[in-house]
C-alpha atoms as a PDB file:
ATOM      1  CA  UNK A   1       0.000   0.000   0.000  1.00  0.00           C
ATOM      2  CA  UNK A   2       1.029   3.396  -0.545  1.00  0.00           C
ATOM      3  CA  UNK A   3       0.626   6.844   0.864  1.00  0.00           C
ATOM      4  CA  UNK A   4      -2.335   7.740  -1.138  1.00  0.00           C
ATOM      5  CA  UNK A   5      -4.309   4.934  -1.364  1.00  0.00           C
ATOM      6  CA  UNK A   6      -3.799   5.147   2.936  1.00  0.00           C
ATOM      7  CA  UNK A   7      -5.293   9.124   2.418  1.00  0.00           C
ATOM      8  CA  UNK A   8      -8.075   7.444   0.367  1.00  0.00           C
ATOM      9  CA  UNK A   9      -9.050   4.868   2.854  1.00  0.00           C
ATOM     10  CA  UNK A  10      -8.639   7.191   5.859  1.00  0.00           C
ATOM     11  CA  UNK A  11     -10.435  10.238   4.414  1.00  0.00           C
ATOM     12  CA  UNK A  12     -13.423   7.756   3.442  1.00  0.00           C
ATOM     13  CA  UNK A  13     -13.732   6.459   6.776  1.00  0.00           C
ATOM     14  CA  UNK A  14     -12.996  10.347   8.130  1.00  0.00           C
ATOM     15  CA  UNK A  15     -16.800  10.888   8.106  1.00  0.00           C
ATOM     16  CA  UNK A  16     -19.426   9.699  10.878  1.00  0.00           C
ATOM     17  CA  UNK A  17     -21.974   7.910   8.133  1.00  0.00           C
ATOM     18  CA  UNK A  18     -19.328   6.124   6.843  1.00  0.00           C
ATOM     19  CA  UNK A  19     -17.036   5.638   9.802  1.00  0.00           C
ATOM     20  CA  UNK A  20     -20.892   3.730  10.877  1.00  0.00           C
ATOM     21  CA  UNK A  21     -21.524   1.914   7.546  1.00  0.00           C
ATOM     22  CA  UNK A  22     -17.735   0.149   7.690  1.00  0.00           C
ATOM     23  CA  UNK A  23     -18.651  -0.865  11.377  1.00  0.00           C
ATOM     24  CA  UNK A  24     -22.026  -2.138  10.646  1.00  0.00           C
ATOM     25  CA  UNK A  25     -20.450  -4.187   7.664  1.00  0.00           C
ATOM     26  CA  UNK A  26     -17.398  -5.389  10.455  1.00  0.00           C
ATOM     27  CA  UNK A  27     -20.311  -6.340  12.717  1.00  0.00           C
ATOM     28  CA  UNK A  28     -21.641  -8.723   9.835  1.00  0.00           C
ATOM     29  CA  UNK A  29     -19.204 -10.291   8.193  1.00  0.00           C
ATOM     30  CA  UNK A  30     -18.886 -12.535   6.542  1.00  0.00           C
ATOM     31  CA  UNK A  31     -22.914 -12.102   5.604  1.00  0.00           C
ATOM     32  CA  UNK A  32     -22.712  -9.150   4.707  1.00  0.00           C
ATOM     33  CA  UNK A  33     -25.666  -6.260   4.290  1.00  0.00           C
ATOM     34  CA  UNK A  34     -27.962  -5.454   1.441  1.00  0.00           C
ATOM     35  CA  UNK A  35     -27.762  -1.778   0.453  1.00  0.00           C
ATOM     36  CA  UNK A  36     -31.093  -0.585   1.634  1.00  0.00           C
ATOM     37  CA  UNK A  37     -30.447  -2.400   5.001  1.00  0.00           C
ATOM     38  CA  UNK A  38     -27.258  -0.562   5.399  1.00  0.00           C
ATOM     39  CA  UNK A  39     -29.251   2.464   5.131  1.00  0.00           C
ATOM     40  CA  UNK A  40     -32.390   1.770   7.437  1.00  0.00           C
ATOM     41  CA  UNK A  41     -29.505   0.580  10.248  1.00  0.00           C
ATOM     42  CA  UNK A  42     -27.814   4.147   9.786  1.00  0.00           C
ATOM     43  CA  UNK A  43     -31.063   6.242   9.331  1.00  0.00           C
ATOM     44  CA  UNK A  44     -29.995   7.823   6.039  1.00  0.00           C
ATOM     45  CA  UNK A  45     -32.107   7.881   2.843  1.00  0.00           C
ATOM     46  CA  UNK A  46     -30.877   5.745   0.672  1.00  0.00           C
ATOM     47  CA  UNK A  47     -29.155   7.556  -2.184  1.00  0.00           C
ATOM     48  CA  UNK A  48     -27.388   8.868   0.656  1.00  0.00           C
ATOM     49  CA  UNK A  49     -26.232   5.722   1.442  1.00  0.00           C
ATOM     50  CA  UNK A  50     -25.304   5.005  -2.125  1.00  0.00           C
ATOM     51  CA  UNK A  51     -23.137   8.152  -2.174  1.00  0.00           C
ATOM     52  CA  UNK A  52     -21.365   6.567   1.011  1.00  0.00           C
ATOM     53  CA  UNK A  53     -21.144   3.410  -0.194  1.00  0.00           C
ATOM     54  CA  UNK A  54     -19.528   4.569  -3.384  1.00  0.00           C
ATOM     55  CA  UNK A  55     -16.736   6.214  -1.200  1.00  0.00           C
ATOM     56  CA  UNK A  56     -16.078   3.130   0.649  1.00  0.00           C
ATOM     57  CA  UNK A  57     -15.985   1.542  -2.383  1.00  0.00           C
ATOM     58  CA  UNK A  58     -13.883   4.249  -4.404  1.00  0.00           C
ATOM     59  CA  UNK A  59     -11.094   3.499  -1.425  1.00  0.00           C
ATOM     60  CA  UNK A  60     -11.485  -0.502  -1.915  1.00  0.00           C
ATOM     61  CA  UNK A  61     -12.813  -0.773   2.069  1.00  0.00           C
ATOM     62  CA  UNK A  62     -16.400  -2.416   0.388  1.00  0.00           C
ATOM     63  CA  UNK A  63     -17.389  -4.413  -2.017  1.00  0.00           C
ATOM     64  CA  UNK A  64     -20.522  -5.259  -3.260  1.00  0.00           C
ATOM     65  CA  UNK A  65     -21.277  -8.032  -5.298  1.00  0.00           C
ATOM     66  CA  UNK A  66     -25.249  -8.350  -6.685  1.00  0.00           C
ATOM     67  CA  UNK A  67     -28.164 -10.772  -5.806  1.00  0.00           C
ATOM     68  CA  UNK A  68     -31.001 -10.902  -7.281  1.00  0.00           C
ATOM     69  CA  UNK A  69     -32.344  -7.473  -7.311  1.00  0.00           C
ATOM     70  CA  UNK A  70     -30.182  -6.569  -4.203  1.00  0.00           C
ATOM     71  CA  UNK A  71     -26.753  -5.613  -3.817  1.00  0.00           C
ATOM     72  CA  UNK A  72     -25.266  -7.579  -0.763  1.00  0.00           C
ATOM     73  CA  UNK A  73     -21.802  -5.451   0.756  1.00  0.00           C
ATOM     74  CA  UNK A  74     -19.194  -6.397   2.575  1.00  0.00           C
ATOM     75  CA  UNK A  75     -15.750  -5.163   4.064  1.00  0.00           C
ATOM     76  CA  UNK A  76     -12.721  -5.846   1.940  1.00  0.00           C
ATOM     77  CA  UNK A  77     -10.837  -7.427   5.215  1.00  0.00           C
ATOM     78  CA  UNK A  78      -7.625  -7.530   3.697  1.00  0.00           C
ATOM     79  CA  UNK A  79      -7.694  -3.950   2.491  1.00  0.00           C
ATOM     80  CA  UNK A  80      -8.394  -2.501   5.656  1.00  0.00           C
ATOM     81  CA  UNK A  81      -5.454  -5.027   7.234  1.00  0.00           C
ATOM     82  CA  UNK A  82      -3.230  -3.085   4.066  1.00  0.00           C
ATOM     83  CA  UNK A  83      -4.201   0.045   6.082  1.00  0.00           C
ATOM     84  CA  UNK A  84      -3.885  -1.021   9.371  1.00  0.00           C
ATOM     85  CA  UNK A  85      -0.304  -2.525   8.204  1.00  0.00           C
ATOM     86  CA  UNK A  86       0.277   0.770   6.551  1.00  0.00           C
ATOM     87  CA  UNK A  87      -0.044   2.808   9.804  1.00  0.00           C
ATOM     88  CA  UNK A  88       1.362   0.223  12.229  1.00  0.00           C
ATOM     89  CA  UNK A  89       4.948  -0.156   9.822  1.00  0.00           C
ATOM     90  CA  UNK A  90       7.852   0.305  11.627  1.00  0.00           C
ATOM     91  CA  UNK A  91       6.053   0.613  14.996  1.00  0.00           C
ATOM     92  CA  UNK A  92       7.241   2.727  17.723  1.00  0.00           C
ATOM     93  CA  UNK A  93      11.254   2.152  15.711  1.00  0.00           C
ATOM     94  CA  UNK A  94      10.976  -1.601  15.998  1.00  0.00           C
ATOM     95  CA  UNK A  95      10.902  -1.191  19.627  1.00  0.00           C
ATOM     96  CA  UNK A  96       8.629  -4.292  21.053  1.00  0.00           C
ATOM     97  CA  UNK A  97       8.605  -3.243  23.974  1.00  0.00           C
ATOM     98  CA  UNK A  98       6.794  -0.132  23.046  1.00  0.00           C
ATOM     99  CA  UNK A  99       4.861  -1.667  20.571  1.00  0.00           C
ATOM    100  CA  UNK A 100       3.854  -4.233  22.824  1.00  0.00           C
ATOM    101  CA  UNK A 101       0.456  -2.767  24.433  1.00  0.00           C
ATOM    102  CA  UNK A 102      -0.959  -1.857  20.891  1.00  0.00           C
ATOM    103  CA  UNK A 103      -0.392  -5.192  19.968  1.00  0.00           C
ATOM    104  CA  UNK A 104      -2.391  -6.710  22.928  1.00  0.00           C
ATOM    105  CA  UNK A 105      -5.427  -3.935  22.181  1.00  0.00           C
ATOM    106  CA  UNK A 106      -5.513  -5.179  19.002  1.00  0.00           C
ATOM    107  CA  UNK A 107      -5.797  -8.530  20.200  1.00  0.00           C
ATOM    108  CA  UNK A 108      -9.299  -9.921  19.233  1.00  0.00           C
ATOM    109  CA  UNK A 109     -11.796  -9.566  22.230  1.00  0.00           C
ATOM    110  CA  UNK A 110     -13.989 -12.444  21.054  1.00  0.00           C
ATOM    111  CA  UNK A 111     -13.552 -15.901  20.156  1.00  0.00           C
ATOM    112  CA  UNK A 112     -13.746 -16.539  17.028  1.00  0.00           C
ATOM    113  CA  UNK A 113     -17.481 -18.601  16.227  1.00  0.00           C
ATOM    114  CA  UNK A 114     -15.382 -21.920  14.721  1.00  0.00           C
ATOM    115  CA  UNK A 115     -13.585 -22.005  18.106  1.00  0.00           C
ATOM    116  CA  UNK A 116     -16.448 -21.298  20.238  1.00  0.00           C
ATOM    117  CA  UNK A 117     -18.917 -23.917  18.663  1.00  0.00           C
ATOM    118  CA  UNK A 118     -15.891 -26.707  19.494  1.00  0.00           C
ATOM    119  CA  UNK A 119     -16.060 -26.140  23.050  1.00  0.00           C
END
């Protein structure tokens, strides 16, 4: 990843609609969200949410792919890991030790639902 496609994925997410649409898609992957539901869940009309989902998009953070008559979106996972990469390289000079707490925030909070249905 580069400099500017980091910009274009920061600035798209640098807005409180979006910024609410990428966590709502986070929330529901790997399902996904049909358009319209996207915008009932963020109380927008829905050529707003079009415009927003066109952004997120435009900066490769969503994808949509069509069903049917809907169009079903999800987060591009390993584009926003390319941004969260991008940010986090060289971290804190290749100290560990300072890196070391923003590693264990990051840390997932949940168990993931393959492990959980195994216990």
């Amino acid at each position: 990843m580069d400099e500017n496609q980091a910009i274009t994925a920061l600035a798209a997410l640098a807005q409180p609609t979006r910024l609410r649409t990428f966590r709502l898609l986070v929330e529901r992957e790997p399902e996904g969200v049909p358009a319209g539901e996207l915008a009932r869940l963020a109380d927008v009309p829905q050529n707003t949410m079009s415009a927003h989902l066109a952004t997120l998009s435009q900066a490769g953070l969503v994808r949509g792919e069509r069903q049917s008559r809907s169009i079903i979106y999800r987060v591009d996972l390993d584009r926003f890991r390319s941004v969260m990469l991008y940010l986090l390289q060289d971290c804190c000079g290749g100290n560990a030790n300072l890196c070391a707490p923003l590693i264990t925030d990051l840390t997932p909070c949940c168990t993931p639902k393959e492990e959980a249905q195994t216990r």
